[in-house]
PDB file of N, CA and C in Angstrom:
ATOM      1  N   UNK A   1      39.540  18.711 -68.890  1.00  0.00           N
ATOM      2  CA  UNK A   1      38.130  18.939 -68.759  1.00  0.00           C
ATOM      3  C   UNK A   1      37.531  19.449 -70.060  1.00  0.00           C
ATOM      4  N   UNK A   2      38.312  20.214 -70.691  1.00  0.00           N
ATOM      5  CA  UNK A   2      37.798  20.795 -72.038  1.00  0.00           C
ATOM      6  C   UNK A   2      37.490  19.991 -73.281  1.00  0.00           C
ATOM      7  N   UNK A   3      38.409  18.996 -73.228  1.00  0.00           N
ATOM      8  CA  UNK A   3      38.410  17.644 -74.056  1.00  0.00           C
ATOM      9  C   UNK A   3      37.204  16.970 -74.260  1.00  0.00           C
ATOM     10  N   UNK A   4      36.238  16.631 -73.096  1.00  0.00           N
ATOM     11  CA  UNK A   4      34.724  16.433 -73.540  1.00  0.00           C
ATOM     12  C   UNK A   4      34.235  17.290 -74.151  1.00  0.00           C
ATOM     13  N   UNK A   5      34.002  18.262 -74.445  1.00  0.00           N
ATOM     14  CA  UNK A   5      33.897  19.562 -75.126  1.00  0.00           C
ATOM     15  C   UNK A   5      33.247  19.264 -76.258  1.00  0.00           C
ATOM     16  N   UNK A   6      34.698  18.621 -76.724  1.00  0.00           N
ATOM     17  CA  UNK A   6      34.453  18.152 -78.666  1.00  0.00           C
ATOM     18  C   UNK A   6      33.510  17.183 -78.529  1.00  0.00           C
ATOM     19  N   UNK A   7      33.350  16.505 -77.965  1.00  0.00           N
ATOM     20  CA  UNK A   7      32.586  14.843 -78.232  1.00  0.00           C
ATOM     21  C   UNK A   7      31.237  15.383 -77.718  1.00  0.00           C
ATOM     22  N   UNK A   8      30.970  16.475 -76.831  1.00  0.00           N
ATOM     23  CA  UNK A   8      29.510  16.436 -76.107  1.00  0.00           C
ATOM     24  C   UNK A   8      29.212  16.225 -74.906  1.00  0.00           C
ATOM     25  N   UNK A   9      30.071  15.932 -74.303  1.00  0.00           N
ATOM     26  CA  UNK A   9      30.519  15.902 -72.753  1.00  0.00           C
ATOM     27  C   UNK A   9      30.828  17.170 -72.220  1.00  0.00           C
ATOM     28  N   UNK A  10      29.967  17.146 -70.864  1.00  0.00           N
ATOM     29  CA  UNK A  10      30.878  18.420 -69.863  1.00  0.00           C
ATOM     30  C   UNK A  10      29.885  18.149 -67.940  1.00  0.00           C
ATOM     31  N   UNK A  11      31.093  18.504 -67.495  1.00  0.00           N
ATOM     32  CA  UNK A  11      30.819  18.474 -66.505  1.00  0.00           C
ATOM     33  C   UNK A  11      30.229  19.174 -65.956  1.00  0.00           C
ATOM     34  N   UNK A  12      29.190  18.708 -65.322  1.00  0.00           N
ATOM     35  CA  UNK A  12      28.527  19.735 -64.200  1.00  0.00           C
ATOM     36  C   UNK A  12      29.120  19.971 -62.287  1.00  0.00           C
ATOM     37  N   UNK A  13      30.001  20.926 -62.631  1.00  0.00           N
ATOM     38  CA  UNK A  13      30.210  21.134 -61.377  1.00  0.00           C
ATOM     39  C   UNK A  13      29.638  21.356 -60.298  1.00  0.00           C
ATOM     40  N   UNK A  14      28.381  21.985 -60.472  1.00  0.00           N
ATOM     41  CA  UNK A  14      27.698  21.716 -59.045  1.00  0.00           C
ATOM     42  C   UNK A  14      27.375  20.263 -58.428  1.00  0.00           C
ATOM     43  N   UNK A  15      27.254  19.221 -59.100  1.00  0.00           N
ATOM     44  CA  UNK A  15      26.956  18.194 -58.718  1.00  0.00           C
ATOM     45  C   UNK A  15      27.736  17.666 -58.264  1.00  0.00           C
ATOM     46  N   UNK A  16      29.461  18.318 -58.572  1.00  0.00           N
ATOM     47  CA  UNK A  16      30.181  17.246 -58.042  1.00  0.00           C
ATOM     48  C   UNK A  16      30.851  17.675 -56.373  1.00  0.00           C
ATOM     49  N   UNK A  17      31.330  16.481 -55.917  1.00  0.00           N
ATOM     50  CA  UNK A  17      31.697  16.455 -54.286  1.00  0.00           C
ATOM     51  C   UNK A  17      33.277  16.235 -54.445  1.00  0.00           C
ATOM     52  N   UNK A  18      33.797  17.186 -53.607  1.00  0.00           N
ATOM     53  CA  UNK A  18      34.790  16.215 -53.266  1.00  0.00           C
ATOM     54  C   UNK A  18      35.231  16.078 -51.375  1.00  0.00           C
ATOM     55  N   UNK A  19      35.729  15.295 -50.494  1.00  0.00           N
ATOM     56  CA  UNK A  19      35.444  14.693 -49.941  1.00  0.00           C
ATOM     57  C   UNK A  19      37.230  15.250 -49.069  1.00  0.00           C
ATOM     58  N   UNK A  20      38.220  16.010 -49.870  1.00  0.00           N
ATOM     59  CA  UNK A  20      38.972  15.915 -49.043  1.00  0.00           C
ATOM     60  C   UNK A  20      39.920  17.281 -48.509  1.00  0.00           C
ATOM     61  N   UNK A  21      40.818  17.251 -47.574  1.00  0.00           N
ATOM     62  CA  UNK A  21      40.530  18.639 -46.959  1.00  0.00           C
ATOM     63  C   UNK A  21      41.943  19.404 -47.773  1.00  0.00           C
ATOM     64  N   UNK A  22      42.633  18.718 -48.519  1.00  0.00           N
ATOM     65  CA  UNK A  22      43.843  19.411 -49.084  1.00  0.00           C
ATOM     66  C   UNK A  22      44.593  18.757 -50.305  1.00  0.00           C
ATOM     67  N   UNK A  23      44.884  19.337 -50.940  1.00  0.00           N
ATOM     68  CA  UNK A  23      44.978  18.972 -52.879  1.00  0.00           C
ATOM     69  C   UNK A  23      46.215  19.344 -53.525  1.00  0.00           C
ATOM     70  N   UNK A  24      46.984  18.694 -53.736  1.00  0.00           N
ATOM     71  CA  UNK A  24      48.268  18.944 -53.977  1.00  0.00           C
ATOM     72  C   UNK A  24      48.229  19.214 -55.547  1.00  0.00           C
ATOM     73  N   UNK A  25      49.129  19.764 -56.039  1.00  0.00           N
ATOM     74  CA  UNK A  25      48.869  20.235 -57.761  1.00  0.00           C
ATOM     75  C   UNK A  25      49.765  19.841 -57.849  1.00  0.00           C
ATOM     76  N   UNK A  26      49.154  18.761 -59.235  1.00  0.00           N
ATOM     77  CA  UNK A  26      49.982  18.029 -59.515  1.00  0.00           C
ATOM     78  C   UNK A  26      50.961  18.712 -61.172  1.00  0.00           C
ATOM     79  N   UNK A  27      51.503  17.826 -61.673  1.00  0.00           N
ATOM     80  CA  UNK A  27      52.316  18.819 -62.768  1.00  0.00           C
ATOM     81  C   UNK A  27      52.016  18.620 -64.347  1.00  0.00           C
ATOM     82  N   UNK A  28      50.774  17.819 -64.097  1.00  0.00           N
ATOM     83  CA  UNK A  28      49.920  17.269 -65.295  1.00  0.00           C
ATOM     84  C   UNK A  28      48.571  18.246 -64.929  1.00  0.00           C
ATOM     85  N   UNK A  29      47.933  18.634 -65.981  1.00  0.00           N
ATOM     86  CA  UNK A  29      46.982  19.575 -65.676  1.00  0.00           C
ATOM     87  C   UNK A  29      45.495  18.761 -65.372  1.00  0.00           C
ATOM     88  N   UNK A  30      45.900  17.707 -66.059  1.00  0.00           N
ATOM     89  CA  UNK A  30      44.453  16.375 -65.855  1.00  0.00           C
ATOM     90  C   UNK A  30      44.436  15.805 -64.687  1.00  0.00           C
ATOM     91  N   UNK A  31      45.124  15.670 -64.142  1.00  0.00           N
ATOM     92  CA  UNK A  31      45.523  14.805 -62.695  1.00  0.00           C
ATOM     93  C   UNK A  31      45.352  15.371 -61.296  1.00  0.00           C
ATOM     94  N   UNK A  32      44.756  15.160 -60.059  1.00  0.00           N
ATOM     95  CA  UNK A  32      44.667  15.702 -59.135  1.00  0.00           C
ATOM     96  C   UNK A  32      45.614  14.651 -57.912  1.00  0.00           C
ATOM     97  N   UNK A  33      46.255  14.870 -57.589  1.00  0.00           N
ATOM     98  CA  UNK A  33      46.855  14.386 -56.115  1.00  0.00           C
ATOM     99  C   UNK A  33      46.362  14.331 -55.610  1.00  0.00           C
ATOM    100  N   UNK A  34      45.728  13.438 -54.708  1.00  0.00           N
ATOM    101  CA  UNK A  34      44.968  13.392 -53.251  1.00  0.00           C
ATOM    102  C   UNK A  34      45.990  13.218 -52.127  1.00  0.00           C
ATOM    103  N   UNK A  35      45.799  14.004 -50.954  1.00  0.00           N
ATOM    104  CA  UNK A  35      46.192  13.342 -49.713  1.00  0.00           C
ATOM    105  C   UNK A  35      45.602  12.084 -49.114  1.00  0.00           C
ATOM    106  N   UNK A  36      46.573  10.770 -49.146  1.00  0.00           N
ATOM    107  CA  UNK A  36      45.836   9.571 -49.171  1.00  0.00           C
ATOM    108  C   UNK A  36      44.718   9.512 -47.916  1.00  0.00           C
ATOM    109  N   UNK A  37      45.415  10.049 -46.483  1.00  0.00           N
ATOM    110  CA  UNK A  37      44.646   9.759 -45.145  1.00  0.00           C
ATOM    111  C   UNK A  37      43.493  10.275 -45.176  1.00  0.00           C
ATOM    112  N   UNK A  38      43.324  11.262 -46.348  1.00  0.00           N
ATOM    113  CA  UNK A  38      41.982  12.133 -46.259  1.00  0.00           C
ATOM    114  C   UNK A  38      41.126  11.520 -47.124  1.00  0.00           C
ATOM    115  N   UNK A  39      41.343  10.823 -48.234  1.00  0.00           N
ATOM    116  CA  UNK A  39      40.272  10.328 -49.557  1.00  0.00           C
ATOM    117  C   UNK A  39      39.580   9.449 -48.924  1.00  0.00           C
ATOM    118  N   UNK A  40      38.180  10.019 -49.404  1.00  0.00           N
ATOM    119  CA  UNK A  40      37.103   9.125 -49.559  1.00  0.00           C
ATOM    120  C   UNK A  40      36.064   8.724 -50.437  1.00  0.00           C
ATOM    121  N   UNK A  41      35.596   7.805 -50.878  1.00  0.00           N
ATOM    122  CA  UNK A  41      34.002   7.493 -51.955  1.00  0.00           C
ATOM    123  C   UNK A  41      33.502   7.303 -51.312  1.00  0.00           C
ATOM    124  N   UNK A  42      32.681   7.850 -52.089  1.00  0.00           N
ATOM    125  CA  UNK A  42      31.038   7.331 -51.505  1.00  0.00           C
ATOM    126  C   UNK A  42      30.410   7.464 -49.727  1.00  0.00           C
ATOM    127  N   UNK A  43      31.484   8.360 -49.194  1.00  0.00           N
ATOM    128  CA  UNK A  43      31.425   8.526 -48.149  1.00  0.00           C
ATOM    129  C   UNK A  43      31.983   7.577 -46.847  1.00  0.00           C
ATOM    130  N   UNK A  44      32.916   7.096 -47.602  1.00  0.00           N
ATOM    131  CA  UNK A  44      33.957   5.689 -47.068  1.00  0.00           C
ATOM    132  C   UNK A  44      35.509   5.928 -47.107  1.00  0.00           C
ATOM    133  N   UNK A  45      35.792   6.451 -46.002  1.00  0.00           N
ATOM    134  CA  UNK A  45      37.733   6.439 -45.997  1.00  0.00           C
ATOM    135  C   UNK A  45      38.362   5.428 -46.796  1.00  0.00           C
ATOM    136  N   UNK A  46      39.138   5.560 -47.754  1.00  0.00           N
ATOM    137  CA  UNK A  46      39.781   4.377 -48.475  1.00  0.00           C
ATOM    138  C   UNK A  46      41.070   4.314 -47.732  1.00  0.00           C
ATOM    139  N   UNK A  47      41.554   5.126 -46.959  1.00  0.00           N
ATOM    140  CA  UNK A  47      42.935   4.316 -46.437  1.00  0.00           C
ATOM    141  C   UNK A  47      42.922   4.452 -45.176  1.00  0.00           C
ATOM    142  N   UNK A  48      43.223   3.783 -44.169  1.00  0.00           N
ATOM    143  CA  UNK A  48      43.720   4.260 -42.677  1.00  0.00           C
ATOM    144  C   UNK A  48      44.619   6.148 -42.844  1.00  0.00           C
ATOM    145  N   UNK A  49      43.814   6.526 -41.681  1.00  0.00           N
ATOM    146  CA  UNK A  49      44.809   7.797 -41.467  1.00  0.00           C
ATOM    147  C   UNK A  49      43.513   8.600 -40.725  1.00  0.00           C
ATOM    148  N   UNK A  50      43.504   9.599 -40.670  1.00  0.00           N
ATOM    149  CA  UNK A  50      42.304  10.776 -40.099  1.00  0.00           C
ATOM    150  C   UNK A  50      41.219  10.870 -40.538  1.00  0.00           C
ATOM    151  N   UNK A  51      41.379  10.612 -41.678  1.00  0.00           N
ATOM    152  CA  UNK A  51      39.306  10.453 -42.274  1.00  0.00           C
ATOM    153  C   UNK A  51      38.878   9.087 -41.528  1.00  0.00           C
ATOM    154  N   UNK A  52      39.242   7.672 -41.685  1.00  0.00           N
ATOM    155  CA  UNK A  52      38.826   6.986 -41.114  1.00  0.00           C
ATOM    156  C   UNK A  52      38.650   7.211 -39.942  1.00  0.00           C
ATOM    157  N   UNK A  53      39.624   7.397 -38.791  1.00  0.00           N
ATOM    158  CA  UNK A  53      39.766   7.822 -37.520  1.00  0.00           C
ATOM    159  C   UNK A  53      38.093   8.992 -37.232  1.00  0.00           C
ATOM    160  N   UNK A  54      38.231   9.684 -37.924  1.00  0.00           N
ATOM    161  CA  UNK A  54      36.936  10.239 -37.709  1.00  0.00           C
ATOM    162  C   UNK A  54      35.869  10.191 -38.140  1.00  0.00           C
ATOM    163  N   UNK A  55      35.605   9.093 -38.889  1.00  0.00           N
ATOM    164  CA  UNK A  55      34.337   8.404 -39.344  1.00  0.00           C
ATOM    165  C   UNK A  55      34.161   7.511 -38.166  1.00  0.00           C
ATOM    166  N   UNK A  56      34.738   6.630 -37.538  1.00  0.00           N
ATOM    167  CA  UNK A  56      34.299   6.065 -36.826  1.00  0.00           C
ATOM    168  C   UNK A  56      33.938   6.730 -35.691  1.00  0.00           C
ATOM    169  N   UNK A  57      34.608   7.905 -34.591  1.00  0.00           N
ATOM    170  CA  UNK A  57      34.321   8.689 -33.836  1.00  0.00           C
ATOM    171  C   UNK A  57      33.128   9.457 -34.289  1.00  0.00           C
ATOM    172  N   UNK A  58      32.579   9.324 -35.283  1.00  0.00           N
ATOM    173  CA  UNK A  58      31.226   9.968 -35.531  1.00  0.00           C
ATOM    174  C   UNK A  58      30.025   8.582 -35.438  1.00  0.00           C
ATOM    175  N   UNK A  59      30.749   7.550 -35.778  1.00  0.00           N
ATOM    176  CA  UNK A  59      29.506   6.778 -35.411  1.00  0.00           C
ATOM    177  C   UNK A  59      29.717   6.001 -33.739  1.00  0.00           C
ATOM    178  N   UNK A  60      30.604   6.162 -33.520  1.00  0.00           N
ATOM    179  CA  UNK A  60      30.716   5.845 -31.900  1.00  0.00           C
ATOM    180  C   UNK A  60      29.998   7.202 -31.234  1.00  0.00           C
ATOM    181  N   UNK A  61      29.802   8.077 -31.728  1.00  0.00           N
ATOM    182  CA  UNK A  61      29.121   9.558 -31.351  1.00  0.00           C
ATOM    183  C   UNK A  61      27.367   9.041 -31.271  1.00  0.00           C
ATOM    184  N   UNK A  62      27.531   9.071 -32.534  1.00  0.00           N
ATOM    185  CA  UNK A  62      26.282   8.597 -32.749  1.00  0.00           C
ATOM    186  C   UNK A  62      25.432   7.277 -31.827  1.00  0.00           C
ATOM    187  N   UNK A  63      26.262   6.046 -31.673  1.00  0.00           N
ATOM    188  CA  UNK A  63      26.051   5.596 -30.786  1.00  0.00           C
ATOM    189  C   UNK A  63      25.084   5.640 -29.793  1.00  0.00           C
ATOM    190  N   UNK A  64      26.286   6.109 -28.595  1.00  0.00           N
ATOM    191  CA  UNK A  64      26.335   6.300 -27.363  1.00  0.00           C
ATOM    192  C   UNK A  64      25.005   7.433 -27.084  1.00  0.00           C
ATOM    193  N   UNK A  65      24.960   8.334 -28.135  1.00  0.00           N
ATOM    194  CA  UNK A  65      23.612   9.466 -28.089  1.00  0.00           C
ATOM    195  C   UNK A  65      22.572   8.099 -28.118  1.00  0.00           C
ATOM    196  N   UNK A  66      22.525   7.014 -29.129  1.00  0.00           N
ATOM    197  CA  UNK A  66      21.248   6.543 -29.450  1.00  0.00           C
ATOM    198  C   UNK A  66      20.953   5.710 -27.813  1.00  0.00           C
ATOM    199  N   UNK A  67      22.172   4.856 -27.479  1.00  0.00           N
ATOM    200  CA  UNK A  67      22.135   4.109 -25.898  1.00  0.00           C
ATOM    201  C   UNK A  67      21.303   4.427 -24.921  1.00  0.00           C
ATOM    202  N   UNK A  68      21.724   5.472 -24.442  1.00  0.00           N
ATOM    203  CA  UNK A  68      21.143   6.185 -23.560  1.00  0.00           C
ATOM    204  C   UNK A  68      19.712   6.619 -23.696  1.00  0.00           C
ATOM    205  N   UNK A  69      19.113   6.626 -24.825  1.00  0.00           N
ATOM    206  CA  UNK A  69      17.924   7.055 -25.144  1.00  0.00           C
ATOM    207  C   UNK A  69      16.662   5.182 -25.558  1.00  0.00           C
ATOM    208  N   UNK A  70      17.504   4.432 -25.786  1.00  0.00           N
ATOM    209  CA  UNK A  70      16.642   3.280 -26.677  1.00  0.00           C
ATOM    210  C   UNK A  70      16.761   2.752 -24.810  1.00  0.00           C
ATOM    211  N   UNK A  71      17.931   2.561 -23.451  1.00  0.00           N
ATOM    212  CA  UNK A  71      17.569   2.135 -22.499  1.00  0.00           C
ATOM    213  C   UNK A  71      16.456   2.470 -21.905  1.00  0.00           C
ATOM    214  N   UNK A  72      15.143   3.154 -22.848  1.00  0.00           N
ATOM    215  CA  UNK A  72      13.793   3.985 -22.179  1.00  0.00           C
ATOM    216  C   UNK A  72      13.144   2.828 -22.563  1.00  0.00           C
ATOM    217  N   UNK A  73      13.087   2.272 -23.640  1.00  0.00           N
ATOM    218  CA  UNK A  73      12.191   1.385 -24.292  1.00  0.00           C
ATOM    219  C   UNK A  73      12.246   0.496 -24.495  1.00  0.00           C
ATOM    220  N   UNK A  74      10.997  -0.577 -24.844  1.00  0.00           N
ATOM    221  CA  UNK A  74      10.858  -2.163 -24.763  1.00  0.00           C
ATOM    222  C   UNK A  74      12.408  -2.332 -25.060  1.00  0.00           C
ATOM    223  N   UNK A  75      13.147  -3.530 -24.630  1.00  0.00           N
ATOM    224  CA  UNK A  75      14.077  -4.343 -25.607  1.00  0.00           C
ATOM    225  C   UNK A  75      14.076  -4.604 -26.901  1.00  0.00           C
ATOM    226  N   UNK A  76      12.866  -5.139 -27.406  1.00  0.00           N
ATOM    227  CA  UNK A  76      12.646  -5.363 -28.688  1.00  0.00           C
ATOM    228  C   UNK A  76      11.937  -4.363 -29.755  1.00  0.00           C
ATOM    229  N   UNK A  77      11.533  -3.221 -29.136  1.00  0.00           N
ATOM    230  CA  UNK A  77      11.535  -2.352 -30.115  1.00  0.00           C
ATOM    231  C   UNK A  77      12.739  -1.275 -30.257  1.00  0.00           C
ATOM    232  N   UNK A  78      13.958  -1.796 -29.269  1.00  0.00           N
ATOM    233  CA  UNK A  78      15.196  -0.870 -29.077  1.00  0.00           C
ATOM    234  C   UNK A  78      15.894  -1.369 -29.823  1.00  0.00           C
ATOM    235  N   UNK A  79      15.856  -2.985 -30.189  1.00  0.00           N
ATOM    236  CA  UNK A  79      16.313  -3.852 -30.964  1.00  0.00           C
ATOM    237  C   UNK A  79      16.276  -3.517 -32.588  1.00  0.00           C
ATOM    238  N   UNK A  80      14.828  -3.262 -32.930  1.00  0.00           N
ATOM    239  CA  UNK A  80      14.684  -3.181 -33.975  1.00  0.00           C
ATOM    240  C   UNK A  80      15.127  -1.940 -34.420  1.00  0.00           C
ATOM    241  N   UNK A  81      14.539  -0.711 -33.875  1.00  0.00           N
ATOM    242  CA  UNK A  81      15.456   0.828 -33.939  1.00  0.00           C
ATOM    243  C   UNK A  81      16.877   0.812 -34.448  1.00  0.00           C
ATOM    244  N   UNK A  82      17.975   0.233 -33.439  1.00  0.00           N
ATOM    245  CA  UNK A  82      18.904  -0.006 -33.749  1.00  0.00           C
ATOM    246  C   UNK A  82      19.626  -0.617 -34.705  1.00  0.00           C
ATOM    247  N   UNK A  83      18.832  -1.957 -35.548  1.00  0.00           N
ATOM    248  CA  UNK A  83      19.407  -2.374 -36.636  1.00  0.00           C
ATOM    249  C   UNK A  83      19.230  -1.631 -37.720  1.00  0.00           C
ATOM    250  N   UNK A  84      17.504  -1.051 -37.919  1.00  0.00           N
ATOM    251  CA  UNK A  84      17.171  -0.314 -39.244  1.00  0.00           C
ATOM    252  C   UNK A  84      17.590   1.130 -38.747  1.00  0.00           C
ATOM    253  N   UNK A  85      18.135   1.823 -38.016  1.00  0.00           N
ATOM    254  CA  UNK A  85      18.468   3.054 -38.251  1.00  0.00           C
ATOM    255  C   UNK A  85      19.646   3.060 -36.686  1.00  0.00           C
ATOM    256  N   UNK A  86      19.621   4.349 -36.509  1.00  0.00           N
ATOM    257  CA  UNK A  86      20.817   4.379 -35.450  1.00  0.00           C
ATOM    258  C   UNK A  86      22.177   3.949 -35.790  1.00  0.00           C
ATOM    259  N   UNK A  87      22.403   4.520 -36.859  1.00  0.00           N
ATOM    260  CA  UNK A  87      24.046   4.292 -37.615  1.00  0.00           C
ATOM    261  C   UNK A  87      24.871   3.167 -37.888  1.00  0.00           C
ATOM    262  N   UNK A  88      23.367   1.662 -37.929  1.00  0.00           N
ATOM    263  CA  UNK A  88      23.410   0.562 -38.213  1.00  0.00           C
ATOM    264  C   UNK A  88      24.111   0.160 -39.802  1.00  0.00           C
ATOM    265  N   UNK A  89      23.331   1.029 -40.289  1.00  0.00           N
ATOM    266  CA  UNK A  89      23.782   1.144 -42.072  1.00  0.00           C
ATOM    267  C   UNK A  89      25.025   1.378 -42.442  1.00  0.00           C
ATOM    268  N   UNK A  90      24.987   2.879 -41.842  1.00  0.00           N
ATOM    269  CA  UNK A  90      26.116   3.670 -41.856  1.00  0.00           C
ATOM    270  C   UNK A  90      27.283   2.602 -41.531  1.00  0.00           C
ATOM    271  N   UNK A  91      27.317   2.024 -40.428  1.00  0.00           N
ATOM    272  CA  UNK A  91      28.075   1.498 -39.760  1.00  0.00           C
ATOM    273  C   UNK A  91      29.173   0.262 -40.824  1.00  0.00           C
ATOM    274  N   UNK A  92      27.731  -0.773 -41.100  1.00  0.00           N
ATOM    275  CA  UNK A  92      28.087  -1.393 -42.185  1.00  0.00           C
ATOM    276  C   UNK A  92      28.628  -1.575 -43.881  1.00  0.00           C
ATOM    277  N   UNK A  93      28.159   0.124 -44.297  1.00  0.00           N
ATOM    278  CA  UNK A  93      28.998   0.717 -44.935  1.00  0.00           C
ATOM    279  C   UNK A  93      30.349   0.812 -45.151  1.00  0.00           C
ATOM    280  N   UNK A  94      30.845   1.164 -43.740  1.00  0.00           N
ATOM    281  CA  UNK A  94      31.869   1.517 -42.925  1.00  0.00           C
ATOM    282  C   UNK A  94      32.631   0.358 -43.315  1.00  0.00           C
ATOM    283  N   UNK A  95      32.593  -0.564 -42.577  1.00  0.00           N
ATOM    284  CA  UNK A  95      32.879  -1.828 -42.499  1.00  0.00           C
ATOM    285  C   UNK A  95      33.098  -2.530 -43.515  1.00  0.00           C
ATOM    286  N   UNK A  96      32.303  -2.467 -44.769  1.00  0.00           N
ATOM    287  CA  UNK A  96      32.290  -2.957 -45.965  1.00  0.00           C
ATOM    288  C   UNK A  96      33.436  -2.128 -46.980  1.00  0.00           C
ATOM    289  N   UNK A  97      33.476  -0.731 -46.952  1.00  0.00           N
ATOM    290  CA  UNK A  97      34.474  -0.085 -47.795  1.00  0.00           C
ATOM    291  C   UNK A  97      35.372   0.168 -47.208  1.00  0.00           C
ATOM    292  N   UNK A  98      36.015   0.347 -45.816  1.00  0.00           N
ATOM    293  CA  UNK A  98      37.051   1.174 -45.637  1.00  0.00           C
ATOM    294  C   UNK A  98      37.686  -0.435 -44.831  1.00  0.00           C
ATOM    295  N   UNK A  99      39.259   0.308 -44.890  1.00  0.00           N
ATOM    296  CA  UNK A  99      40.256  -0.943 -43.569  1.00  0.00           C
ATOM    297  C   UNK A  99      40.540  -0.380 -42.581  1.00  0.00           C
ATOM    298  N   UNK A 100      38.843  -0.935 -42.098  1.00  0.00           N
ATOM    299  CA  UNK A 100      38.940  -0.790 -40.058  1.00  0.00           C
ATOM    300  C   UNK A 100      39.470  -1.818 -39.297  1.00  0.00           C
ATOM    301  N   UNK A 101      40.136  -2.720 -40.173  1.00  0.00           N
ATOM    302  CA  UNK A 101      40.918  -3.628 -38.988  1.00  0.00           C
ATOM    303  C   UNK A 101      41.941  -2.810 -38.170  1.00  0.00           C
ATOM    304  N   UNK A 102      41.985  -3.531 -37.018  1.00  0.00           N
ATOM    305  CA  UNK A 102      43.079  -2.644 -35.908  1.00  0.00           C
ATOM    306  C   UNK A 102      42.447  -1.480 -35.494  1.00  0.00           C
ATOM    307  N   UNK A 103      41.334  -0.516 -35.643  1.00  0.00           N
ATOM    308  CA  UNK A 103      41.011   0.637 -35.843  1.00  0.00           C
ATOM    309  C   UNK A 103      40.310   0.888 -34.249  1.00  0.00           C
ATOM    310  N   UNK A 104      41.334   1.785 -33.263  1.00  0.00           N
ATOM    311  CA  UNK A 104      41.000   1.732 -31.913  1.00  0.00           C
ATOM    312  C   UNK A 104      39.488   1.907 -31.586  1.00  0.00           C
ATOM    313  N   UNK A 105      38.864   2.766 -32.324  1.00  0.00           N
ATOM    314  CA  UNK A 105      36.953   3.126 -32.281  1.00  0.00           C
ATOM    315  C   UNK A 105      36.309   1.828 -32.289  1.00  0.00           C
ATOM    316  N   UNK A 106      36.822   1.222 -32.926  1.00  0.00           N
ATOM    317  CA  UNK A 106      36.325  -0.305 -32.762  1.00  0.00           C
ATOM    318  C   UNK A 106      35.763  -1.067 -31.801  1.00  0.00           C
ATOM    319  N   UNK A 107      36.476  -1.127 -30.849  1.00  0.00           N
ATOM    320  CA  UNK A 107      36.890  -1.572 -29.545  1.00  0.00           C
ATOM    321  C   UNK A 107      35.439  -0.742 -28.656  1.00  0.00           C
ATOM    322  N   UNK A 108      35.618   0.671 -28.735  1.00  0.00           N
ATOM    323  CA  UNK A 108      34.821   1.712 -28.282  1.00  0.00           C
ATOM    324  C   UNK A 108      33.195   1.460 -28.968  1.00  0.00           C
ATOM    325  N   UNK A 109      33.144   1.147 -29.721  1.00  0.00           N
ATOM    326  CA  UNK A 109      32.240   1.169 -30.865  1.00  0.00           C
ATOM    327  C   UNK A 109      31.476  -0.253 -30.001  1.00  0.00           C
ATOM    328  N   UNK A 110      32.406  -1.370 -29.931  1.00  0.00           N
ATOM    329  CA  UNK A 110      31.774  -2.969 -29.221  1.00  0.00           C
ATOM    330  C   UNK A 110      31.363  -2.617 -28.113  1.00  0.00           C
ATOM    331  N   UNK A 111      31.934  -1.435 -27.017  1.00  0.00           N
ATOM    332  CA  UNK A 111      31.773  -1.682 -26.314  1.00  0.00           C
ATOM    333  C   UNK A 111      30.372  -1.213 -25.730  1.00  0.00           C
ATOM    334  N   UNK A 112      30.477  -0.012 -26.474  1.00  0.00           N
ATOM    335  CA  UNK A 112      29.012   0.556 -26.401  1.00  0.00           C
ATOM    336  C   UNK A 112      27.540  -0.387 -27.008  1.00  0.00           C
ATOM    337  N   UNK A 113      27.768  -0.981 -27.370  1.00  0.00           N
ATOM    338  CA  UNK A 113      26.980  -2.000 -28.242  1.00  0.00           C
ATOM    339  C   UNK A 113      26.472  -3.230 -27.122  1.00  0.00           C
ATOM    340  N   UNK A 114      27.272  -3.833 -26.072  1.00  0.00           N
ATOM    341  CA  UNK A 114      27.527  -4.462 -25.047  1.00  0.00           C
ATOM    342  C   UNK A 114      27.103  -3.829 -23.730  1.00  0.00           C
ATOM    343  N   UNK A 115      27.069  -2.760 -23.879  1.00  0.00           N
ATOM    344  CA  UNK A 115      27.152  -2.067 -22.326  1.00  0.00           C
ATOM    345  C   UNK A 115      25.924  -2.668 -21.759  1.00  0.00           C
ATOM    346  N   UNK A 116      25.668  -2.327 -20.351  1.00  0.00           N
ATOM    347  CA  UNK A 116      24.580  -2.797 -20.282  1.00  0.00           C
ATOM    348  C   UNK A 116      23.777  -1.144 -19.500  1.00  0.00           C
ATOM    349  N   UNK A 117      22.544  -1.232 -20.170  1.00  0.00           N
ATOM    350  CA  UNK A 117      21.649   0.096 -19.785  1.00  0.00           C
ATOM    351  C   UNK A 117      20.304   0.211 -19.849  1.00  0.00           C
TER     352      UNK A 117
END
């Protein structure tokens, strides 16, 4: 970290995130170990294990809260709700960075999507 130093570089630590719940020290002082099941960017599990597992249980959460509430209103303005917000984005995010194939929430995730209400 000190190494930008010379050139004019430095980090601002408040800005930075990190994303995972335990950090192994590694035996290089530059290098950080991640626990793989836990890493994420950009707010996207990069490997199968417990972060994914609970990214999706947060948008199957999310969900099932929105279901129950959009079965009040027109079809087609429940329609539209649901694509531009209601963890539509999020969702596709999801989908786009992380490997949710096989991923049991999935299943849970369709089904709520299908239900009928």
């Amino acid at each position: 970290m000190n190494a930008g130093l010379d050139i004019g570089l430095n980090l601002n630590t408040a800005k930075c995130e990190q994303s995972v719940t335990q950090v192994v020290i590694s035996p290089t002082p530059f290098f950080w170990v991640y626990v793989k099941s836990e890493t994420e960017l950009l707010g996207a599990p990069l490997f199968p294990g417990t972060a994914l597992d609970s990214a999706w249980s947060k948008r199957c959460d999310e969900l099932a809260r929105a279901v129950d509430k959009l079965a009040l209103i027109n079809a087609q303005d429940a329609l539209i709700l649901l694509r531009a917000s209601f963890s539509a984005p999020r969702v596709q995010h999801l989908l786009r960075c992380s490997p949710s194939v096989n991923n049991s929430s999935l299943q849970i995730f369709d089904n709520l999507l299908t239900s009928d209400y």
